[in-house]
Protein backbone atom coordinates (compact mmCIF):
# COMPACT_ATOMS: atom_id res chain seq x y z
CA UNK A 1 117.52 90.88 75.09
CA UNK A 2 115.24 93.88 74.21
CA UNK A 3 112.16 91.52 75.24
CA UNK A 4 113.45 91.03 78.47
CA UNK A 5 113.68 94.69 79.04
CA UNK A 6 110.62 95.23 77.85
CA UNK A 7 108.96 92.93 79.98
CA UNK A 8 111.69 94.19 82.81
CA UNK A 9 109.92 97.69 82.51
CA UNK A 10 106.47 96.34 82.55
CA UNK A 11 106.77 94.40 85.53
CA UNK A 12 108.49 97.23 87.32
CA UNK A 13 106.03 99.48 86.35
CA UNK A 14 102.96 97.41 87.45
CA UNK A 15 104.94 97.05 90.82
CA UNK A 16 104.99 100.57 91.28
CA UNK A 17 102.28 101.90 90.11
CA UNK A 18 99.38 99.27 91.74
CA UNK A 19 97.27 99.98 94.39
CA UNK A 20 99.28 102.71 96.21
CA UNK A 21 96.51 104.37 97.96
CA UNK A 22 96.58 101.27 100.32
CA UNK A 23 100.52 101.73 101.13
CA UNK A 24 100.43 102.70 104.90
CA UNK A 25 97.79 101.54 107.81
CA UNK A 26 97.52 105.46 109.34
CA UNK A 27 97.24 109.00 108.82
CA UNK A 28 99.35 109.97 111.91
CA UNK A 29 102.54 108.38 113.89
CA UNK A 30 105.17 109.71 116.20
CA UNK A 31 107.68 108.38 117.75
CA UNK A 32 111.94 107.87 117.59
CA UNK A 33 114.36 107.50 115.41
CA UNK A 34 117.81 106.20 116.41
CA UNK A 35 120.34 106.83 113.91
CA UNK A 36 123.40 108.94 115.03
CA UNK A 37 121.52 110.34 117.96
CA UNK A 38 117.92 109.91 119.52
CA UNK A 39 115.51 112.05 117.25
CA UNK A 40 112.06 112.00 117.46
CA UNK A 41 109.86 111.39 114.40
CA UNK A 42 106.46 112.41 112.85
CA UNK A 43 104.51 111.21 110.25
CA UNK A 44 101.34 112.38 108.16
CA UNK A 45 99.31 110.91 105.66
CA UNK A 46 98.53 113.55 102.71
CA UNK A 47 97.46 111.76 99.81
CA UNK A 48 97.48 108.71 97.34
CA UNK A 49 100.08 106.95 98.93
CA UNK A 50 102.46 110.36 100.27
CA UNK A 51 102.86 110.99 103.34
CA UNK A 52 104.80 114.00 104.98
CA UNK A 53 107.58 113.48 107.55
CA UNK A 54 109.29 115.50 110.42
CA UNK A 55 112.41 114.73 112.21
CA UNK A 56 113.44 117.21 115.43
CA UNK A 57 117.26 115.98 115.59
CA UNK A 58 118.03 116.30 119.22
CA UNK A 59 121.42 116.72 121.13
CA UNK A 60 120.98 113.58 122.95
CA UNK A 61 123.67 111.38 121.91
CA UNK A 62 124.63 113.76 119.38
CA UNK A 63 126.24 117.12 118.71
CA UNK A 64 123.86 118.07 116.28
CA UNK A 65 120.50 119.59 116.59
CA UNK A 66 118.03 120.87 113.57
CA UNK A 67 115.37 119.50 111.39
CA UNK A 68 114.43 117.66 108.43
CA UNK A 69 111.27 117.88 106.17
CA UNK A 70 110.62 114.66 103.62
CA UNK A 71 107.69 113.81 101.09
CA UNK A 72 107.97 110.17 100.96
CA UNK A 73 106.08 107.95 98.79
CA UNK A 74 104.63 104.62 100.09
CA UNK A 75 104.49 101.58 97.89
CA UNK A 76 103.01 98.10 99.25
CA UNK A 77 104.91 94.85 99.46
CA UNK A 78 103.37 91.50 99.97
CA UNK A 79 100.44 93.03 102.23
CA UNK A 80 98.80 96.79 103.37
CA UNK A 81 100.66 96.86 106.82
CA UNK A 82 104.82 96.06 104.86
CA UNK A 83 105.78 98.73 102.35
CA UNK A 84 108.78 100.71 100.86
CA UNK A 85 109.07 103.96 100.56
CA UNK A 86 111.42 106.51 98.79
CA UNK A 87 111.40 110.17 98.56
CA UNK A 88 113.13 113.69 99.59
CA UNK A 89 113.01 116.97 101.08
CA UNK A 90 115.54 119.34 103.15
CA UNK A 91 117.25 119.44 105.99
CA UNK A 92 118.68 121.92 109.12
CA UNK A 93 121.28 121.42 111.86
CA UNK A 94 123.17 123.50 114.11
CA UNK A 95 126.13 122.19 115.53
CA UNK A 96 126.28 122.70 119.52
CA UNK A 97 129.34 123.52 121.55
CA UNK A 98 128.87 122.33 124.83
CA UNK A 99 132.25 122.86 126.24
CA UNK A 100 131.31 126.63 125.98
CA UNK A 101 129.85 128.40 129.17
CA UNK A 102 126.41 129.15 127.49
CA UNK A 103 126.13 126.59 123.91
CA UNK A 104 126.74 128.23 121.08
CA UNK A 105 125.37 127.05 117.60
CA UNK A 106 128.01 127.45 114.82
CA UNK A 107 128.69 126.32 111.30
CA UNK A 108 124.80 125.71 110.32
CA UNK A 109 124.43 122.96 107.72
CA UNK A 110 121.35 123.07 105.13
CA UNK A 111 120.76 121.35 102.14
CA UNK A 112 119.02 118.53 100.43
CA UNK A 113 118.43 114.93 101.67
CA UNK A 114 116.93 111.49 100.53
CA UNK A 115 115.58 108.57 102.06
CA UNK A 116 114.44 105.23 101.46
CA UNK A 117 113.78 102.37 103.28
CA UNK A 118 110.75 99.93 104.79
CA UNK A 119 108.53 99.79 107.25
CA UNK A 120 105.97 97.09 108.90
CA UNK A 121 102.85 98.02 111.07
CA UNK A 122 101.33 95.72 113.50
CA UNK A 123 98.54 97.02 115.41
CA UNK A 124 99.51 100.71 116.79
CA UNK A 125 103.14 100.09 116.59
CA UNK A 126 104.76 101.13 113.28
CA UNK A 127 108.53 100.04 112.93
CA UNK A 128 110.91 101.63 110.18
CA UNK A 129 114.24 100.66 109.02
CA UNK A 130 115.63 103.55 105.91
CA UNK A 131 118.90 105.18 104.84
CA UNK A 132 118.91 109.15 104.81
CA UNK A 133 121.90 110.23 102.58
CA UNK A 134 122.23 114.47 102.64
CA UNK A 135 124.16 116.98 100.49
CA UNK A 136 125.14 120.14 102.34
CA UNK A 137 124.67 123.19 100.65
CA UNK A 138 126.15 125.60 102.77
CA UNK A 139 128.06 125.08 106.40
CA UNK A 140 130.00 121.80 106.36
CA UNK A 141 132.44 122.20 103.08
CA UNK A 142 134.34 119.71 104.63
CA UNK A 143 132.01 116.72 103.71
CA UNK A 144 129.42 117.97 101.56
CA UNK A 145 127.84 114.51 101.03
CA UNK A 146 126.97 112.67 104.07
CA UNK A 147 125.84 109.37 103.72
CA UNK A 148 124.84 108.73 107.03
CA UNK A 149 124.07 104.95 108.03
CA UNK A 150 120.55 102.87 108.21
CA UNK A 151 118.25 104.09 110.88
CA UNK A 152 115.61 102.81 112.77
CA UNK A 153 112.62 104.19 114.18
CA UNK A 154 109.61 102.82 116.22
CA UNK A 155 106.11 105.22 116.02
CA UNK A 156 102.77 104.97 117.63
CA UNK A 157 99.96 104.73 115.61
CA UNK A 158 97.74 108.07 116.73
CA UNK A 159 95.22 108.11 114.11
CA UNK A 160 94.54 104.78 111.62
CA UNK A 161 93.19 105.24 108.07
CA UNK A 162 89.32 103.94 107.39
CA UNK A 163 90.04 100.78 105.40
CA UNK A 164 88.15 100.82 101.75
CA UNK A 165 85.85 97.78 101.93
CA UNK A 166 84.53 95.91 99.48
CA UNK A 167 80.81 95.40 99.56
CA UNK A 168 79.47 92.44 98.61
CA UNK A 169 77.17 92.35 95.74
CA UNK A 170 75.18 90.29 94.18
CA UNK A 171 75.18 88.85 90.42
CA UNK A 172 71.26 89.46 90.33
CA UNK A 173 71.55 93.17 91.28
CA UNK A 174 73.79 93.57 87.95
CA UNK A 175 70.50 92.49 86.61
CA UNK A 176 68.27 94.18 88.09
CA UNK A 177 66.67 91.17 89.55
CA UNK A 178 66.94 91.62 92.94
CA UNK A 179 65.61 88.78 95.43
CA UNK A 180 63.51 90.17 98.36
């Protein structure tokens, strides 16, 4: 039993920690995200796998409005364009009364969120299926934890990543014999 979760904790850790800096195919991708409302999405490359995302969580289809902010790190599957990703940040919303004469934004909500989920790029299109569960910290003491459902979202590829080539080489330059 203890070699199997020895070898358990090797294996994950080779999983996770190969060849990240090849996770995702761009630097930059907007787009939408349909979860419980139309939001639009952007997404930037930073480093070594990370990549930085902003959500602008519209009224459309929803009663909410605000932000969220997420470091998410990008992990490789079976080839560079699938990969998971996991990671966190914070999150904004105002809550908008539109039965009012002029809309009124009441009980803010801040606080913490998550994510997780998987995405697939093929050519310029980048397509995104996570889960985005959020704890409140102030403004809805009603439900504190939200774990909202799966989302999807669908991004345009604005700026691709320079793929790191291999060159090929020969055995006789090791050498120092070179043919000419």
């Amino acid at each position: 039993m203890k070699n199997i979760r020895l070898l358990a904790t090797f294996a994950f850790a080779v999983f996770f920690l190969s060849n990240t800096a090849f996770a995702q195919r761009y630097k930059t991708a907007a787009g939408i995200r349909v979860d419980n409302g139309l939001n639009l999405t952007v997404q930037q490359y930073i480093t070594n796998g990370w990549t930085a995302e902003g959500i602008l969580h519209t009224p459309i289809a929803s009663d909410n409005f605000g932000v969220s902010l997420l470091a998410e790190k990008h992990h490789k599957i079976i080839f560079r364009g699938l990969n998971f990703y996991a990671g966190g940040g914070v999150h904004y919303y105002g809550i908008n009364n539109s039965g009012v004469k002029d809309a009124v934004t009441t009980n803010n909500v801040w606080g913490l969120s998550g994510i997780g989920g998987a995405e697939v790029s093929l050519g310029r299109i980048n397509l995104a299926v996570d889960w985005k569960p959020e704890l409140h910290l102030s403004g809805d003491q009603v439900k504190p934890f939200n774990w909202n459902g799966a989302s999807i979202s669908a991004r345009y590829i604005i700026a691709k990543r320079e793929r790191n080539k291999i060159k090929d080489w020969n055995i006789w330059d090791k050498f120092g014999r070179r043919k000419k």
